[in-house]
PDB file of N, CA and C in Angstrom:
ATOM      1  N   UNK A   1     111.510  76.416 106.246  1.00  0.00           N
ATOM      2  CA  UNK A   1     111.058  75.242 105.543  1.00  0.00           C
ATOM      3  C   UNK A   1     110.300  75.692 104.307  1.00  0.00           C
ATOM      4  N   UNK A   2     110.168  74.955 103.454  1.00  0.00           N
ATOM      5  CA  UNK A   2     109.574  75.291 102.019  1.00  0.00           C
ATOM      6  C   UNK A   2     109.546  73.852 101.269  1.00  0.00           C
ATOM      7  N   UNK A   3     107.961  73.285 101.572  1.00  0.00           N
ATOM      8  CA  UNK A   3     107.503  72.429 101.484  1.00  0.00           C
ATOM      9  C   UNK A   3     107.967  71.140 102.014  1.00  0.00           C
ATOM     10  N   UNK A   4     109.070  70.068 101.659  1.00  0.00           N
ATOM     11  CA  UNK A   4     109.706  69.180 101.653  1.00  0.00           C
ATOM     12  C   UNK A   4     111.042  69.330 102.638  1.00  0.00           C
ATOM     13  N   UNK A   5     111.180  70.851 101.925  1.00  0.00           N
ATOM     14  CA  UNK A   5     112.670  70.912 102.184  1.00  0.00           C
ATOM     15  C   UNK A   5     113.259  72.034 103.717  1.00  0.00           C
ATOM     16  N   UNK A   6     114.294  71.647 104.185  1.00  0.00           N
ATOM     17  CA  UNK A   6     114.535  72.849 104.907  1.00  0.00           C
ATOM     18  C   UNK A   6     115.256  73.229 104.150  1.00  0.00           C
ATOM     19  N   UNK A   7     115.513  74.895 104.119  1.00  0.00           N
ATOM     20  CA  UNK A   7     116.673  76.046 103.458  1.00  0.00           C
ATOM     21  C   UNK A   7     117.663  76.278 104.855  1.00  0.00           C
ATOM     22  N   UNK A   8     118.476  76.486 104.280  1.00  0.00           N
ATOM     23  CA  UNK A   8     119.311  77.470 105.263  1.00  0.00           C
ATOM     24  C   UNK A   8     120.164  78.062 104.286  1.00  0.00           C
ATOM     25  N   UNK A   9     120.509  79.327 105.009  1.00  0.00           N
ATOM     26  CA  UNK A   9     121.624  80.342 104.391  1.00  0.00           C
ATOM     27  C   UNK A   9     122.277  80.958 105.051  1.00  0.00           C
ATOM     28  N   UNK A  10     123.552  80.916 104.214  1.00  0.00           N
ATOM     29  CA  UNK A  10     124.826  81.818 105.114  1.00  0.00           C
ATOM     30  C   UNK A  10     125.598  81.986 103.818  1.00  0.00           C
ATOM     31  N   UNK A  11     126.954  82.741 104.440  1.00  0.00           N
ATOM     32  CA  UNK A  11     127.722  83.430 103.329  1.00  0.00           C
ATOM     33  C   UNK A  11     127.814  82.852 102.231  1.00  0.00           C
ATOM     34  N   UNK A  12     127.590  81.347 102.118  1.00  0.00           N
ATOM     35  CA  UNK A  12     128.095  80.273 100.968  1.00  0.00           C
ATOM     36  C   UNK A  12     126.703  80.318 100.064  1.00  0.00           C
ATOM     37  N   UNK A  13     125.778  80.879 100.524  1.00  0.00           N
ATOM     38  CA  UNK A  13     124.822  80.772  99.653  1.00  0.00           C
ATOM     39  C   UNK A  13     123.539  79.887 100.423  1.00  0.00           C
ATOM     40  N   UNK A  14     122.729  79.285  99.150  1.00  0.00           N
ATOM     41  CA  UNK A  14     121.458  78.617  99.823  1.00  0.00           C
ATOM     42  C   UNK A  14     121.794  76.872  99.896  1.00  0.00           C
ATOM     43  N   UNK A  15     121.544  76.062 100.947  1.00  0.00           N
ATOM     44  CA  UNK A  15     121.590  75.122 101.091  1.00  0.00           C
ATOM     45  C   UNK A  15     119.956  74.143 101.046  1.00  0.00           C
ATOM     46  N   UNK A  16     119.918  73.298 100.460  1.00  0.00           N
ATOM     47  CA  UNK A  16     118.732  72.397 101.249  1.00  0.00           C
ATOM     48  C   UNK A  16     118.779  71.267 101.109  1.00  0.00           C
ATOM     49  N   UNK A  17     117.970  70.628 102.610  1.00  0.00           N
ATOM     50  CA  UNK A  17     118.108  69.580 102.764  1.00  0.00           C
ATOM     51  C   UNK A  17     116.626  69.162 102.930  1.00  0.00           C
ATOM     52  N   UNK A  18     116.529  67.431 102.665  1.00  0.00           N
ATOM     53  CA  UNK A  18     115.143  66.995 102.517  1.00  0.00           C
ATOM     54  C   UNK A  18     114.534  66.586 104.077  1.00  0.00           C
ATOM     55  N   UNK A  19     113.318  67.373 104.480  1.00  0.00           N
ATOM     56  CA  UNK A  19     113.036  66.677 105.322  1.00  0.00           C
ATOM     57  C   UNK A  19     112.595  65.389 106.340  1.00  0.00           C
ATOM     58  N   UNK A  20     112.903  64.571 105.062  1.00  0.00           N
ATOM     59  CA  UNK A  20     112.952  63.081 105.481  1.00  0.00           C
ATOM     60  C   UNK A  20     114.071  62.445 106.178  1.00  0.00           C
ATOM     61  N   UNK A  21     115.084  63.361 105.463  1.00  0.00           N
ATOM     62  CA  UNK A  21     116.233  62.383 106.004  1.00  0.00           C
ATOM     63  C   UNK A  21     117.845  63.231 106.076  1.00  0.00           C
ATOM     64  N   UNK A  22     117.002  64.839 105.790  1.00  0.00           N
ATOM     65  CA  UNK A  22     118.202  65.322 105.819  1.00  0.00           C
ATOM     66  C   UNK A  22     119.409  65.236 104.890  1.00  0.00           C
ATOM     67  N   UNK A  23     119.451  64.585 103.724  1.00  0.00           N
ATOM     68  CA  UNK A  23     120.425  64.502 103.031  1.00  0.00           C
ATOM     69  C   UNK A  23     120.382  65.762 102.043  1.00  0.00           C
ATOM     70  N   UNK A  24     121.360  66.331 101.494  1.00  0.00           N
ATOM     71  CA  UNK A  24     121.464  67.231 100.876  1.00  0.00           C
ATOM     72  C   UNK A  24     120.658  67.257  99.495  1.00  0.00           C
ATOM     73  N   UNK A  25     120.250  68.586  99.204  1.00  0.00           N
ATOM     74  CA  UNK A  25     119.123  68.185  98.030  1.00  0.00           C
ATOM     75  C   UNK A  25     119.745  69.276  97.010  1.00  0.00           C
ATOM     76  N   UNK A  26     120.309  69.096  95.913  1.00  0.00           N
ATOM     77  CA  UNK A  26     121.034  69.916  95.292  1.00  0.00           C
ATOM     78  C   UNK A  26     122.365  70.545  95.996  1.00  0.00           C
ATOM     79  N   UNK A  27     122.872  71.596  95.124  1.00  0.00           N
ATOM     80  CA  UNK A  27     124.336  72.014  95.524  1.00  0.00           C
ATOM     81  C   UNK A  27     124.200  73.226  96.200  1.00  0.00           C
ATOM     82  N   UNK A  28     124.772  73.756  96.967  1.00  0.00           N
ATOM     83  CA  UNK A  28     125.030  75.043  97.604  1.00  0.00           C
ATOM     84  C   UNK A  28     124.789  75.953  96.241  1.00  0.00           C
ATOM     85  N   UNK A  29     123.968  77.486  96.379  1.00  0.00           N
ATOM     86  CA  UNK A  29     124.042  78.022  95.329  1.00  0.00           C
ATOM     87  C   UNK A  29     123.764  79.706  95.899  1.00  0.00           C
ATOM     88  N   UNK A  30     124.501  80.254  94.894  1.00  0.00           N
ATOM     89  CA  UNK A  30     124.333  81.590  95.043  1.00  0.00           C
ATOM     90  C   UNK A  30     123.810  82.540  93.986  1.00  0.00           C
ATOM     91  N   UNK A  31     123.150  83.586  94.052  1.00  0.00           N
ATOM     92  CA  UNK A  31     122.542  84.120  93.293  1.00  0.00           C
ATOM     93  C   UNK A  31     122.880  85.351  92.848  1.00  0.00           C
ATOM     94  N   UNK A  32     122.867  85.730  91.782  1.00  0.00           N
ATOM     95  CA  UNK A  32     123.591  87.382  90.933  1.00  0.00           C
ATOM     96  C   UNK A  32     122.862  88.379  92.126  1.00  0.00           C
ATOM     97  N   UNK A  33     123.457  89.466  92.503  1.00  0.00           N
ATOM     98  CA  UNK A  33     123.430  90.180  93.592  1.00  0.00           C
ATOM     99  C   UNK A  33     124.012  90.373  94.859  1.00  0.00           C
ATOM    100  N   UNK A  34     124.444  88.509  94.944  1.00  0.00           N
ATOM    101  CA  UNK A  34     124.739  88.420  96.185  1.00  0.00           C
ATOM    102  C   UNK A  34     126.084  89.118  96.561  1.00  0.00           C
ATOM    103  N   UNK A  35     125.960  90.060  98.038  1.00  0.00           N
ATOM    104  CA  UNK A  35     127.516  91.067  98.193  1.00  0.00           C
ATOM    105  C   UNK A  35     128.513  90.358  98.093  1.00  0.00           C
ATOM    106  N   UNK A  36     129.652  91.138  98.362  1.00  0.00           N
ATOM    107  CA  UNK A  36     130.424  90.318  98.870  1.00  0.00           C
ATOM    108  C   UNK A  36     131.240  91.082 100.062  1.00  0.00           C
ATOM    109  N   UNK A  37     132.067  90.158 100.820  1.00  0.00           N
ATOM    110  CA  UNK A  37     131.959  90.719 102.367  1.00  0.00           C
ATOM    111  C   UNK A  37     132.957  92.009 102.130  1.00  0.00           C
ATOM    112  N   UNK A  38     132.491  93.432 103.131  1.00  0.00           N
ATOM    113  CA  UNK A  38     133.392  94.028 103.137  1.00  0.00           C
ATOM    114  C   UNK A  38     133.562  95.434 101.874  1.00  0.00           C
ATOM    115  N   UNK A  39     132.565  94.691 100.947  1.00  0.00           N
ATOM    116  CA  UNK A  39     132.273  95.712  99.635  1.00  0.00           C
ATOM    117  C   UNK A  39     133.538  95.639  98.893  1.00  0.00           C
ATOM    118  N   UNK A  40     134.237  94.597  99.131  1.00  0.00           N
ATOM    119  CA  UNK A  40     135.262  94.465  98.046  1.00  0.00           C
ATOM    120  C   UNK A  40     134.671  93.459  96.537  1.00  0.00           C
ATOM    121  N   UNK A  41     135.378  94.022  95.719  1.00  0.00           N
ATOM    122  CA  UNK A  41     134.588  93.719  94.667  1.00  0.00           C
ATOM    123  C   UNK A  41     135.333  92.060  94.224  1.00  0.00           C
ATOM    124  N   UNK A  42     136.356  91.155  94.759  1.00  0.00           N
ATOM    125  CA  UNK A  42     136.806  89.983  94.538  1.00  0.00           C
ATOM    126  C   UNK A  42     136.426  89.665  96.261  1.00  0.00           C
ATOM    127  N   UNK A  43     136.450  88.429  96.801  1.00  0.00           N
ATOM    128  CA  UNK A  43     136.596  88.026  97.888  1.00  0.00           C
ATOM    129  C   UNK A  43     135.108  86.815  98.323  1.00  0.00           C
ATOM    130  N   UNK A  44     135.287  86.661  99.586  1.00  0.00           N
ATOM    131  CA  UNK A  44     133.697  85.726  99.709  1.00  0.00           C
ATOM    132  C   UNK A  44     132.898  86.414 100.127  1.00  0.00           C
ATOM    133  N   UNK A  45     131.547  85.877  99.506  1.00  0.00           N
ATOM    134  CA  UNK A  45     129.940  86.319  99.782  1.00  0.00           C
ATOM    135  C   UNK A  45     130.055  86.818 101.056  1.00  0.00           C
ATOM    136  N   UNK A  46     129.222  87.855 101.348  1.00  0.00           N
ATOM    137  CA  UNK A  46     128.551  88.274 102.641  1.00  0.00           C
ATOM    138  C   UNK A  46     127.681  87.382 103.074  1.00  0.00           C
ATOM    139  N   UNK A  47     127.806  87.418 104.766  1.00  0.00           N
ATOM    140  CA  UNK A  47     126.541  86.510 105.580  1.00  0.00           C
ATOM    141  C   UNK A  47     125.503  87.305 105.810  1.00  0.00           C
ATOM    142  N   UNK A  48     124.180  86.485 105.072  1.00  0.00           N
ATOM    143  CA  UNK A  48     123.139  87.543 105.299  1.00  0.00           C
ATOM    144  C   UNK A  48     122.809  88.010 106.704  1.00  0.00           C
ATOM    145  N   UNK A  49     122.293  89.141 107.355  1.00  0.00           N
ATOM    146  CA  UNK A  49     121.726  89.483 108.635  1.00  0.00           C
ATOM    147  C   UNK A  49     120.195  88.817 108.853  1.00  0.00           C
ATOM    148  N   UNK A  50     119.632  88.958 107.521  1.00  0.00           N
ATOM    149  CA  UNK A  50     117.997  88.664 108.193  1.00  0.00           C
ATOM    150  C   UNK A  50     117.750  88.075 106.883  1.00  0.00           C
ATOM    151  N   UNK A  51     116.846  86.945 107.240  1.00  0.00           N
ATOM    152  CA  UNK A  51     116.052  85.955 106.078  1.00  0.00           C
ATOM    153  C   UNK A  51     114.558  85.985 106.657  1.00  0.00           C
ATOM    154  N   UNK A  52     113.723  86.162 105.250  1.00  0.00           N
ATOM    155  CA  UNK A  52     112.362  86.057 105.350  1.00  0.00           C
ATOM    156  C   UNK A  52     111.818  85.175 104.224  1.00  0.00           C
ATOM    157  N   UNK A  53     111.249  84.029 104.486  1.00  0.00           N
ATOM    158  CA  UNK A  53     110.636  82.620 103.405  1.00  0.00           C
ATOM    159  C   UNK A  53     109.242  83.453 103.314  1.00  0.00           C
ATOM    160  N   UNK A  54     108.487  83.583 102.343  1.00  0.00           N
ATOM    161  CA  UNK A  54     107.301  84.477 102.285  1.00  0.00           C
ATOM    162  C   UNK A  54     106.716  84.264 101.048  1.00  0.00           C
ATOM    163  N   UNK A  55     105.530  83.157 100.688  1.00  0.00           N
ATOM    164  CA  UNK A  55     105.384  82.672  99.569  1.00  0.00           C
ATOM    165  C   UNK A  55     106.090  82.173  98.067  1.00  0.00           C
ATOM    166  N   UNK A  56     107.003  81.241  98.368  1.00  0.00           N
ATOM    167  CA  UNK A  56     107.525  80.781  97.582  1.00  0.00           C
ATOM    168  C   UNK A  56     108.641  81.760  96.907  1.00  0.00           C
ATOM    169  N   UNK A  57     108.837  82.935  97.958  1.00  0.00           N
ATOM    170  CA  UNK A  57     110.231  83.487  97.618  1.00  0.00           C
ATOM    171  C   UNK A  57     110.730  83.846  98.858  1.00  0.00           C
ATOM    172  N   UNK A  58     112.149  84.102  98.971  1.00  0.00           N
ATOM    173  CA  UNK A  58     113.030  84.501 100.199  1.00  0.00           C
ATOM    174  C   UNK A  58     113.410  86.106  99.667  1.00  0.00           C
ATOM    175  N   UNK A  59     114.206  86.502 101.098  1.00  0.00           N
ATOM    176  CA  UNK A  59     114.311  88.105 100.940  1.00  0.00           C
ATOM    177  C   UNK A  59     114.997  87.891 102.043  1.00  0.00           C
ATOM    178  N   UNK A  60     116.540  88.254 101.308  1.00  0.00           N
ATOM    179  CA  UNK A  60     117.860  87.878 102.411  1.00  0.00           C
ATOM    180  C   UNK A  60     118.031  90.009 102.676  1.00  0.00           C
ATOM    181  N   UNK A  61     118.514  90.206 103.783  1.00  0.00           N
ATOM    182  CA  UNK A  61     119.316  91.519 104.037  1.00  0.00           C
ATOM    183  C   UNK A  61     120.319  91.347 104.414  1.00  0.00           C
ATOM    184  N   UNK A  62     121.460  92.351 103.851  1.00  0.00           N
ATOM    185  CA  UNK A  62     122.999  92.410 104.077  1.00  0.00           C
ATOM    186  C   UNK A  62     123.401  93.302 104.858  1.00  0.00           C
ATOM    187  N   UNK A  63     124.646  93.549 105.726  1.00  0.00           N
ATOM    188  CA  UNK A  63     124.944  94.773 106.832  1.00  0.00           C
ATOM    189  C   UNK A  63     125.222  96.170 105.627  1.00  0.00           C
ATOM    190  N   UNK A  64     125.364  96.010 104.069  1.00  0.00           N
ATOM    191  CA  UNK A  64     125.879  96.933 103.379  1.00  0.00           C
ATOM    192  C   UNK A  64     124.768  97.354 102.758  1.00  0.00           C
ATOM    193  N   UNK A  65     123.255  96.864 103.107  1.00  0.00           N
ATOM    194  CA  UNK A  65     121.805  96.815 103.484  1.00  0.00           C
ATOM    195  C   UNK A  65     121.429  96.928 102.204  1.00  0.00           C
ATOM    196  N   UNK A  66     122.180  95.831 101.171  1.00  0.00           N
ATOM    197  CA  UNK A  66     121.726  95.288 100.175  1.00  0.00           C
ATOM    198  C   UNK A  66     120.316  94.557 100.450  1.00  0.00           C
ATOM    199  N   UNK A  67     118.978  94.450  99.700  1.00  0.00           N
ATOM    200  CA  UNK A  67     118.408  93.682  99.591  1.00  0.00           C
ATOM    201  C   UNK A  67     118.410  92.316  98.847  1.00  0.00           C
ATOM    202  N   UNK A  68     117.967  91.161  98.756  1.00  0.00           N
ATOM    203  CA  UNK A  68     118.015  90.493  97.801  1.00  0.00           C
ATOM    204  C   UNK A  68     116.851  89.360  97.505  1.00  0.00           C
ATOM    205  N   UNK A  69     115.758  89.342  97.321  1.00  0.00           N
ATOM    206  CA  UNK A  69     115.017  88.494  96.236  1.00  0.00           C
ATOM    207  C   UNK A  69     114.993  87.777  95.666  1.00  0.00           C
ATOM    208  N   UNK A  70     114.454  86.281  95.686  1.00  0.00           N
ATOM    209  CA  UNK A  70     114.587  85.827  94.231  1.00  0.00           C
ATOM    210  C   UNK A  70     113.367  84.710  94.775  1.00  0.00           C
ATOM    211  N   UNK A  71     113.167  83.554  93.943  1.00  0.00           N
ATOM    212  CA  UNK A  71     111.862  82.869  94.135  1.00  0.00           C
ATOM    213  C   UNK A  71     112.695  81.490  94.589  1.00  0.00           C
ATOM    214  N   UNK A  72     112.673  80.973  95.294  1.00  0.00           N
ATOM    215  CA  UNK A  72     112.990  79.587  96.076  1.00  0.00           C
ATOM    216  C   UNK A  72     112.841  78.865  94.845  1.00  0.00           C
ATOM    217  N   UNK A  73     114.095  77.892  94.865  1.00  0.00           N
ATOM    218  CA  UNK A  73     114.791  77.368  93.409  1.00  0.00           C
ATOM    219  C   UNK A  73     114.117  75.701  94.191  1.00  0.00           C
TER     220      UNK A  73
END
Protein backbone atom coordinates (compact mmCIF):
# COMPACT_ATOMS: atom_id res chain seq x y z
CA UNK A 1 0.00 0.00 0.00
CA UNK A 2 1.26 3.56 -0.59
CA UNK A 3 -0.97 5.95 0.85
CA UNK A 4 -4.45 5.74 -0.97
CA UNK A 5 -3.42 3.28 -3.19
CA UNK A 6 -2.64 -0.47 -3.32
CA UNK A 7 0.45 -1.40 -5.86
CA UNK A 8 0.88 -4.63 -7.14
CA UNK A 9 3.48 -6.01 -9.53
CA UNK A 10 4.17 -8.67 -11.85
CA UNK A 11 5.73 -9.20 -15.24
CA UNK A 12 3.34 -6.48 -16.83
CA UNK A 13 4.69 -3.94 -14.74
CA UNK A 14 3.14 -1.70 -11.81
CA UNK A 15 -0.55 -1.67 -11.30
CA UNK A 16 -2.72 0.51 -8.82
CA UNK A 17 -5.71 0.51 -7.53
CA UNK A 18 -7.62 3.02 -5.17
CA UNK A 19 -8.37 1.93 -1.90
CA UNK A 20 -11.80 2.99 -1.79
CA UNK A 21 -13.13 1.15 -4.31
CA UNK A 22 -10.61 -0.63 -6.05
CA UNK A 23 -10.96 0.76 -9.42
CA UNK A 24 -7.94 1.09 -11.40
CA UNK A 25 -5.87 4.25 -10.90
CA UNK A 26 -3.78 4.94 -13.94
CA UNK A 27 -2.38 2.42 -16.60
CA UNK A 28 -0.20 -0.57 -16.06
CA UNK A 29 3.42 0.80 -16.38
CA UNK A 30 6.83 -0.26 -16.74
CA UNK A 31 10.00 1.24 -16.10
CA UNK A 32 13.58 1.57 -18.20
CA UNK A 33 15.51 -1.39 -16.63
CA UNK A 34 12.92 -3.56 -16.40
CA UNK A 35 14.43 -7.42 -17.67
CA UNK A 36 13.07 -9.18 -19.79
CA UNK A 37 12.23 -12.89 -19.26
CA UNK A 38 14.92 -15.29 -20.03
CA UNK A 39 17.67 -12.45 -20.90
CA UNK A 40 16.46 -12.27 -24.29
CA UNK A 41 16.80 -8.98 -25.51
CA UNK A 42 12.94 -8.80 -27.51
CA UNK A 43 10.19 -10.76 -25.59
CA UNK A 44 7.96 -10.03 -22.19
CA UNK A 45 9.10 -8.39 -18.95
CA UNK A 46 10.38 -10.62 -16.24
CA UNK A 47 8.21 -11.41 -13.01
CA UNK A 48 9.80 -9.80 -10.25
CA UNK A 49 10.94 -12.40 -7.27
CA UNK A 50 10.88 -9.91 -4.34
CA UNK A 51 9.21 -6.36 -3.83
CA UNK A 52 10.09 -3.96 -1.08
CA UNK A 53 7.65 -0.43 -0.68
CA UNK A 54 10.25 1.55 1.59
CA UNK A 55 9.60 5.27 1.77
CA UNK A 56 8.02 6.40 -1.12
CA UNK A 57 10.15 4.15 -3.37
CA UNK A 58 9.95 0.34 -4.38
CA UNK A 59 12.95 -2.05 -5.03
CA UNK A 60 11.76 -4.94 -7.28
CA UNK A 61 14.53 -8.14 -7.62
CA UNK A 62 14.78 -10.31 -10.72
CA UNK A 63 15.94 -14.25 -10.89
CA UNK A 64 18.80 -12.64 -13.48
CA UNK A 65 19.30 -10.64 -9.96
CA UNK A 66 18.79 -7.46 -11.65
CA UNK A 67 17.96 -4.81 -9.16
CA UNK A 68 15.50 -2.15 -9.80
CA UNK A 69 14.52 1.25 -8.10
CA UNK A 70 12.62 3.93 -8.82
CA UNK A 71 10.27 6.32 -6.59
CA UNK A 72 6.44 5.25 -6.57
CA UNK A 73 4.80 7.20 -9.53
Amino acid sequence: MAGDRLLTFGAGGLRAFTLEDGTPSGSETTFRGWPIEDGASVGSPAQPTTVLLSGGSFYLTFENGTVLSAPVP
